[in-house]
PDB file of N, CA and C in Angstrom:
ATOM      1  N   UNK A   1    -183.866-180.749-143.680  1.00  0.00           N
ATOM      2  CA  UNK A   1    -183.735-182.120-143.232  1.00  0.00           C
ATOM      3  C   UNK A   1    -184.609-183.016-144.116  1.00  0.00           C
ATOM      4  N   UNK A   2    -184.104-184.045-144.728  1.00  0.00           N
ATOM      5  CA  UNK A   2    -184.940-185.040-145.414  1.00  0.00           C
ATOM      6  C   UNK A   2    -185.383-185.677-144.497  1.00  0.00           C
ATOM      7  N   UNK A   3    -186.758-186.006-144.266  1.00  0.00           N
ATOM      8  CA  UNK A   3    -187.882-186.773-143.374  1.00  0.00           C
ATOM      9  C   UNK A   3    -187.816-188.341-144.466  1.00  0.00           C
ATOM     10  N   UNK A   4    -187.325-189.546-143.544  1.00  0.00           N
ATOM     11  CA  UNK A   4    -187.886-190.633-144.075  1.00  0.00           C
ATOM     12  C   UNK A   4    -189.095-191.362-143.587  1.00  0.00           C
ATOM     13  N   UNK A   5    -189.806-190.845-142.659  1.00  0.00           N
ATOM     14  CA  UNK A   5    -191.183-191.709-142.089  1.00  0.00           C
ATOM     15  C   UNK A   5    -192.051-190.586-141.958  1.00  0.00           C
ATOM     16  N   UNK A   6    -193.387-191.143-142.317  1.00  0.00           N
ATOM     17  CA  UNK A   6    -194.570-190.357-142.462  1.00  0.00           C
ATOM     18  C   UNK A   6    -195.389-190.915-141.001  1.00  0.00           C
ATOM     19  N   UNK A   7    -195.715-189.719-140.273  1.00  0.00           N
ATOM     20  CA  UNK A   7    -196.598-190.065-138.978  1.00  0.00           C
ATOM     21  C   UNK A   7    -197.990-190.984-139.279  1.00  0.00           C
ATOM     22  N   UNK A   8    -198.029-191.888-138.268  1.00  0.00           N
ATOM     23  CA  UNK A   8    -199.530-192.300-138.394  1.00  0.00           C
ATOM     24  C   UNK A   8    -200.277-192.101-137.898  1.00  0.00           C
ATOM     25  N   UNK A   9    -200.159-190.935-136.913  1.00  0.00           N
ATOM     26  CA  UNK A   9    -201.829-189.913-136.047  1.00  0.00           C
ATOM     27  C   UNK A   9    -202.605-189.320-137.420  1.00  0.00           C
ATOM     28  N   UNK A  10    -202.071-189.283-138.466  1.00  0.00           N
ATOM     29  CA  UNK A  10    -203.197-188.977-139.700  1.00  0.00           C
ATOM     30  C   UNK A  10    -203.591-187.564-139.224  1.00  0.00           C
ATOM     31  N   UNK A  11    -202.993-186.563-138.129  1.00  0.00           N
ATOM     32  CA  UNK A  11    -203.230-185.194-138.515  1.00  0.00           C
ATOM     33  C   UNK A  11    -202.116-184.041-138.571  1.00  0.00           C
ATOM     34  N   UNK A  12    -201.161-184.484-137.446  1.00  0.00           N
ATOM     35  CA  UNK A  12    -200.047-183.654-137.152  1.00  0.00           C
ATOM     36  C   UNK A  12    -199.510-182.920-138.371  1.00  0.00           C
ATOM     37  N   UNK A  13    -199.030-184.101-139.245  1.00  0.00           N
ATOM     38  CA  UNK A  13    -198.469-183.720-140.634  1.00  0.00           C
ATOM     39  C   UNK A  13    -199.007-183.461-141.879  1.00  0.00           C
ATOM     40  N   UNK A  14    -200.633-183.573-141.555  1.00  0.00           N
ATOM     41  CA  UNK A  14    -201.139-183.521-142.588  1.00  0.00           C
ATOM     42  C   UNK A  14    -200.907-181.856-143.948  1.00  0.00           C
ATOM     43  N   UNK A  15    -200.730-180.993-142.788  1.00  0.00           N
ATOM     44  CA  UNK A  15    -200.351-179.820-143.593  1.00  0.00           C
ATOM     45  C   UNK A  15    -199.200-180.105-144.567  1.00  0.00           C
ATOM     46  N   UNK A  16    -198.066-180.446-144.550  1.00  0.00           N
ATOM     47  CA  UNK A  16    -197.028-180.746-144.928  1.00  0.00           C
ATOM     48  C   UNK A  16    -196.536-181.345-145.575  1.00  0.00           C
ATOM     49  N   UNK A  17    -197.351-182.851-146.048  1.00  0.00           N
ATOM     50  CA  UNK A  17    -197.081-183.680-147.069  1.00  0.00           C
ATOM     51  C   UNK A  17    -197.505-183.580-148.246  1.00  0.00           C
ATOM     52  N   UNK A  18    -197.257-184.292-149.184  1.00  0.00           N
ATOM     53  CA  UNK A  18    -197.464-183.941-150.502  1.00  0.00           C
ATOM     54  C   UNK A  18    -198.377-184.285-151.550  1.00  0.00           C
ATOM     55  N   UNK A  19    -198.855-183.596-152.457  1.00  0.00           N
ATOM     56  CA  UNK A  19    -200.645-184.451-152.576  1.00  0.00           C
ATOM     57  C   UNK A  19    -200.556-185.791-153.044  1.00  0.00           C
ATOM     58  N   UNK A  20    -199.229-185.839-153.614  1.00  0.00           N
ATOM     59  CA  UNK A  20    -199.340-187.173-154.041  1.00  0.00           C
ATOM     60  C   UNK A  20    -198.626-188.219-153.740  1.00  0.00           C
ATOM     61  N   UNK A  21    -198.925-188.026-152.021  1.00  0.00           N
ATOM     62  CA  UNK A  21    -197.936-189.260-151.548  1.00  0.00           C
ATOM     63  C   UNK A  21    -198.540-190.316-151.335  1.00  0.00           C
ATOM     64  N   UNK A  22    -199.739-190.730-151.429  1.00  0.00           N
ATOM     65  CA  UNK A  22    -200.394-191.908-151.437  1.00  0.00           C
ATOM     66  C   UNK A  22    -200.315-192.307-152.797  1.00  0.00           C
ATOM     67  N   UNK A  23    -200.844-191.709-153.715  1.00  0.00           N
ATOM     68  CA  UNK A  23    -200.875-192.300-155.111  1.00  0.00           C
ATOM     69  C   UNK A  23    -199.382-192.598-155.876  1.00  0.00           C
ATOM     70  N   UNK A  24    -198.371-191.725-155.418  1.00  0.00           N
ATOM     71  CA  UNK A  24    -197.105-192.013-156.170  1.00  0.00           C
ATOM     72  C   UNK A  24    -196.168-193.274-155.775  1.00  0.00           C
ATOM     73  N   UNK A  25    -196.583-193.402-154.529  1.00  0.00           N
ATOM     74  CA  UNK A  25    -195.764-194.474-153.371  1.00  0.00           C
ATOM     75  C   UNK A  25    -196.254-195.757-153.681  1.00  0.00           C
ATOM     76  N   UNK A  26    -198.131-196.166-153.991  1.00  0.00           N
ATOM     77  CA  UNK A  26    -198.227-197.302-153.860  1.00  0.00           C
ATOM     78  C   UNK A  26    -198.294-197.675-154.790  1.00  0.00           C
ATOM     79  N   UNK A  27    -198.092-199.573-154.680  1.00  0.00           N
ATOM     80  CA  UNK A  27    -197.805-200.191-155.802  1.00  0.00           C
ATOM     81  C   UNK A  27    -199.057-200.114-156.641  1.00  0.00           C
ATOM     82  N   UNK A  28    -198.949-200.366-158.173  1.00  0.00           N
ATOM     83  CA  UNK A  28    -199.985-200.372-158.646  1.00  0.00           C
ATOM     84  C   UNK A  28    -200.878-201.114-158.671  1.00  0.00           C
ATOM     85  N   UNK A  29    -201.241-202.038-157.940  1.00  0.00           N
ATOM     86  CA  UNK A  29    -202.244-202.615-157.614  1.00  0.00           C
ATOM     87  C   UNK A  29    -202.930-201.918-156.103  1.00  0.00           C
ATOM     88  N   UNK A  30    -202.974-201.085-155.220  1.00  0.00           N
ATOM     89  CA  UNK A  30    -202.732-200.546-154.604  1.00  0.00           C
ATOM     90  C   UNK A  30    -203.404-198.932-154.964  1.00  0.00           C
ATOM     91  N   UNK A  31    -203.070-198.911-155.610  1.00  0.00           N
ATOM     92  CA  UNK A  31    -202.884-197.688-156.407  1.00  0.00           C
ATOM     93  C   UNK A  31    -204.658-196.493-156.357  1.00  0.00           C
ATOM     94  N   UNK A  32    -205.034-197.507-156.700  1.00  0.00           N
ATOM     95  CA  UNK A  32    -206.172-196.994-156.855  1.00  0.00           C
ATOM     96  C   UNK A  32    -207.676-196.675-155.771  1.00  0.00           C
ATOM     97  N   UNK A  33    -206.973-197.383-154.560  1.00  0.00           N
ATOM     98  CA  UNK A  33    -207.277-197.609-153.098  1.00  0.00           C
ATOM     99  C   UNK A  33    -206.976-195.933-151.999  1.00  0.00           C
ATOM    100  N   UNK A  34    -205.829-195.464-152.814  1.00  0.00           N
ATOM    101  CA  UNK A  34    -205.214-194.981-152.450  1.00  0.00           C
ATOM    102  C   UNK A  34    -205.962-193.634-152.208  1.00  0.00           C
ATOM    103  N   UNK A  35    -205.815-192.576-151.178  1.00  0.00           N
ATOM    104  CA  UNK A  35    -206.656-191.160-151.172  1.00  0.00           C
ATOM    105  C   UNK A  35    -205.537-190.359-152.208  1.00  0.00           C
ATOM    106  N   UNK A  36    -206.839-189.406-152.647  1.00  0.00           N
ATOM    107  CA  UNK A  36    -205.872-188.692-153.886  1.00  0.00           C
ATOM    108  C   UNK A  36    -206.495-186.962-153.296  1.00  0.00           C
ATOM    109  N   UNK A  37    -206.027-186.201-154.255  1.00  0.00           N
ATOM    110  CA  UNK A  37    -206.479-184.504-154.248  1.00  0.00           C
ATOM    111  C   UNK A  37    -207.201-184.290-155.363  1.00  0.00           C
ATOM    112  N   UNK A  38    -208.119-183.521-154.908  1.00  0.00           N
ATOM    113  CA  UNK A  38    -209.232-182.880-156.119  1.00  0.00           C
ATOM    114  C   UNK A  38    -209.278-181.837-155.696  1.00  0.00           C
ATOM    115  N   UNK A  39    -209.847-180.749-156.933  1.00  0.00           N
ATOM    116  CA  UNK A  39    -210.139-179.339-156.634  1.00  0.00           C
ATOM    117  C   UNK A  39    -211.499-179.053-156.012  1.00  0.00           C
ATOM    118  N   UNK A  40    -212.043-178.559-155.045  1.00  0.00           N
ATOM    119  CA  UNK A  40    -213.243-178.265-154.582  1.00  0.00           C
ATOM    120  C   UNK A  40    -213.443-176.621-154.360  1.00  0.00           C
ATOM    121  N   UNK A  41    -214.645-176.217-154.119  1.00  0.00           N
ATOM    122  CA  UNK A  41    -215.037-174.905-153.787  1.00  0.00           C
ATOM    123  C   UNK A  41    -213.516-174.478-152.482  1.00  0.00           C
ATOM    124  N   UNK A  42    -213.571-174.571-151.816  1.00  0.00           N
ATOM    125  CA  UNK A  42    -212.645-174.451-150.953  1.00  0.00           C
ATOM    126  C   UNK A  42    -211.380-174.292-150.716  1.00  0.00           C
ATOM    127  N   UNK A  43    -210.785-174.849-152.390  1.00  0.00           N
ATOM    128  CA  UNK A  43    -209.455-175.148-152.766  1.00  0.00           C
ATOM    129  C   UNK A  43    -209.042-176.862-152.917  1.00  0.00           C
ATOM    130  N   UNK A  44    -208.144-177.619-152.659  1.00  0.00           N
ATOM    131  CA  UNK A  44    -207.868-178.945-152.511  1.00  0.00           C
ATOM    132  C   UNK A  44    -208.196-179.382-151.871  1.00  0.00           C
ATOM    133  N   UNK A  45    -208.435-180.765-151.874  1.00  0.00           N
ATOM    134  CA  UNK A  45    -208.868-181.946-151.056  1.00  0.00           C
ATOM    135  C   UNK A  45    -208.773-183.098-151.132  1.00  0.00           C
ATOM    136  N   UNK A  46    -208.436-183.382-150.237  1.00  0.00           N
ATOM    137  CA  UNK A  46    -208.052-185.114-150.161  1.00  0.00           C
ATOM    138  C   UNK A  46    -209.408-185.603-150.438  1.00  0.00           C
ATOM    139  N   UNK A  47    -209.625-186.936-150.990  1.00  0.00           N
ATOM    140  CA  UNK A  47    -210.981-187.640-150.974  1.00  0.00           C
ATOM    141  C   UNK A  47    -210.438-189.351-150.926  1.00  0.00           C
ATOM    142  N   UNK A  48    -211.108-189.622-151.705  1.00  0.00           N
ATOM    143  CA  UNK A  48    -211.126-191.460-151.868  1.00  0.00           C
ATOM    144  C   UNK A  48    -212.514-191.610-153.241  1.00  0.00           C
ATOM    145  N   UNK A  49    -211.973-193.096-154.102  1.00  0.00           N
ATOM    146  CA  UNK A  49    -212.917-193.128-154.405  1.00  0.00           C
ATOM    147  C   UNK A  49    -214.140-193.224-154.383  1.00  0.00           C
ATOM    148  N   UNK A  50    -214.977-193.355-153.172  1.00  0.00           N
ATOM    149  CA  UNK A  50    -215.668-193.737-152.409  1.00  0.00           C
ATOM    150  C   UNK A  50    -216.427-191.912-152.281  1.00  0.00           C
ATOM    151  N   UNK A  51    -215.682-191.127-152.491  1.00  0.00           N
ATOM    152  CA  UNK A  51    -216.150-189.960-152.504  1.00  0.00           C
ATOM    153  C   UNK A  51    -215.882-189.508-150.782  1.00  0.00           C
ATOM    154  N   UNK A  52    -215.704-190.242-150.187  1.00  0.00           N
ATOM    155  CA  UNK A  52    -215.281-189.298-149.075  1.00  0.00           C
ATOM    156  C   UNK A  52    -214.359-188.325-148.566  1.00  0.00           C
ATOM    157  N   UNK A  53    -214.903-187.316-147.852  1.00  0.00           N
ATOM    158  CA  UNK A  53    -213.249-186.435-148.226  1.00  0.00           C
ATOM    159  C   UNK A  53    -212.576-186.067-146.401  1.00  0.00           C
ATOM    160  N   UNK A  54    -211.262-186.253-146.460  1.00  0.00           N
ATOM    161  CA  UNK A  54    -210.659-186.688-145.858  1.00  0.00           C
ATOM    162  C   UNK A  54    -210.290-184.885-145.688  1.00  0.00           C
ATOM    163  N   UNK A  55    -210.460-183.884-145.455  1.00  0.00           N
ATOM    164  CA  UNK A  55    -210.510-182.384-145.412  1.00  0.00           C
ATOM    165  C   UNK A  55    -209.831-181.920-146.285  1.00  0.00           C
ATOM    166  N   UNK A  56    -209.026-180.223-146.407  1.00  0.00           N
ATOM    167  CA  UNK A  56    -208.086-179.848-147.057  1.00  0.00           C
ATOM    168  C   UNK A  56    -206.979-180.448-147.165  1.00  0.00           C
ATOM    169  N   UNK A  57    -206.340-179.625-147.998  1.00  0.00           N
ATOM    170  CA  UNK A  57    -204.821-180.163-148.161  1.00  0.00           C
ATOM    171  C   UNK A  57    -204.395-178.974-147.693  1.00  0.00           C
ATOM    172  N   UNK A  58    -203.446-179.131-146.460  1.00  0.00           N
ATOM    173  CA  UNK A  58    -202.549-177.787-145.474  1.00  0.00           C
ATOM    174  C   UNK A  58    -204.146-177.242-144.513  1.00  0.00           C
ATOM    175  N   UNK A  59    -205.156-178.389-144.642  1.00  0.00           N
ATOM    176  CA  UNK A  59    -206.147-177.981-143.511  1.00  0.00           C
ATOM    177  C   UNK A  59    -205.853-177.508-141.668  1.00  0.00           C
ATOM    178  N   UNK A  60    -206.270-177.235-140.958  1.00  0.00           N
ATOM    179  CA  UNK A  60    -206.252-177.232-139.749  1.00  0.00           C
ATOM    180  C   UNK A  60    -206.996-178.392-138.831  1.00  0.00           C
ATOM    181  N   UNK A  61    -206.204-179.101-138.190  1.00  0.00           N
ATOM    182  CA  UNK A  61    -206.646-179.967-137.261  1.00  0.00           C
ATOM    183  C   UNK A  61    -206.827-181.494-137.980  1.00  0.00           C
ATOM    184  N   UNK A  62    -207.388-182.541-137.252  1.00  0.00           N
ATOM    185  CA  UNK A  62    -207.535-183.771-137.750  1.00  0.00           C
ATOM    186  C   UNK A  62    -208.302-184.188-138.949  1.00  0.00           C
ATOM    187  N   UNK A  63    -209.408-183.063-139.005  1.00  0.00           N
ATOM    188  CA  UNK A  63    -210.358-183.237-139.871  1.00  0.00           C
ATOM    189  C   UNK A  63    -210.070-182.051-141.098  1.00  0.00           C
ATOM    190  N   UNK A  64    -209.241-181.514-141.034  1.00  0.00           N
ATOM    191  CA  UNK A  64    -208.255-180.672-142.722  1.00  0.00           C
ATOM    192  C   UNK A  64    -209.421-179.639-142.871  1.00  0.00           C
ATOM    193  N   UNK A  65    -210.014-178.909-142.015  1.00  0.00           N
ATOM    194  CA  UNK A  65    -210.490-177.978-141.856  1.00  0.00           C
ATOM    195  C   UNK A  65    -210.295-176.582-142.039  1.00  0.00           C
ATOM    196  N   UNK A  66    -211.200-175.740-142.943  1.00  0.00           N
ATOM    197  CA  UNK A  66    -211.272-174.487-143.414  1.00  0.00           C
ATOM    198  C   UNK A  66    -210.287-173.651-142.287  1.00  0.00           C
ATOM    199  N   UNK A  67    -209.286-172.690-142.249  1.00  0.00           N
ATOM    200  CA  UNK A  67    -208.665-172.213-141.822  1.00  0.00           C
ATOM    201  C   UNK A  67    -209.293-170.504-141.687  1.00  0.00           C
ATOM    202  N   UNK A  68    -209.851-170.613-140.564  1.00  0.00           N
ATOM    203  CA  UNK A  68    -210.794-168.947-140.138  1.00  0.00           C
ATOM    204  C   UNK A  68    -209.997-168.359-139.074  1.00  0.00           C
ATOM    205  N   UNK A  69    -209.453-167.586-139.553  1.00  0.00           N
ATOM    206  CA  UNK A  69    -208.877-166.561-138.118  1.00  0.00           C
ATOM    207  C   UNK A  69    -209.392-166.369-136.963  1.00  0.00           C
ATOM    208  N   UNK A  70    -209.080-166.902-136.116  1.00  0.00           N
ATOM    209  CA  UNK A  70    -209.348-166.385-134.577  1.00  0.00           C
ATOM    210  C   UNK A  70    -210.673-167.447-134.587  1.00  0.00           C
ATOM    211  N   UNK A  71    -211.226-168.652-135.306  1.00  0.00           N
ATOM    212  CA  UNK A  71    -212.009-169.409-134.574  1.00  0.00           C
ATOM    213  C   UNK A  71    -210.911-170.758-134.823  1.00  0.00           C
ATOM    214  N   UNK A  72    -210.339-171.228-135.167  1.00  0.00           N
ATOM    215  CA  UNK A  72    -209.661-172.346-135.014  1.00  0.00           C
ATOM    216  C   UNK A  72    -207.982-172.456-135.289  1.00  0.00           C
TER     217      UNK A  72
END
């Protein structure tokens, strides 16, 4: 099924979308506002320029959290 709307609870789907759907979508002025993926110890991650990081990419839960068997 092609999905045309992206949820805005900011966690449900977070596993699922694509790293570069903020940066490819917005306009270029825009653009650079935008959260992107970097490589970290952990594997991928969303961040911002601002350096904050917004969890994994295919994380668990709201906060894109390390995926440990049998604790979350």
């Amino acid at each position: 099924m092609n999905y045309t709307r992206i949820s805005a609870d900011c966690h449900i789907d977070m596993p699922w979308i694509p790293a570069d759907l903020f940066t490819a979508n917005a306009s270029a002025a825009m653009r650079e506002r935008m959260p992107y993926v970097v490589d970290g110890p952990d594997g991928p991650h969303w961040t911002c320029k601002n350096g904050t990081s917004f969890g994994l990419v295919g994380g668990v839960g709201p906060s894109g959290q390390k995926l440990v068997p049998g604790q979350n």
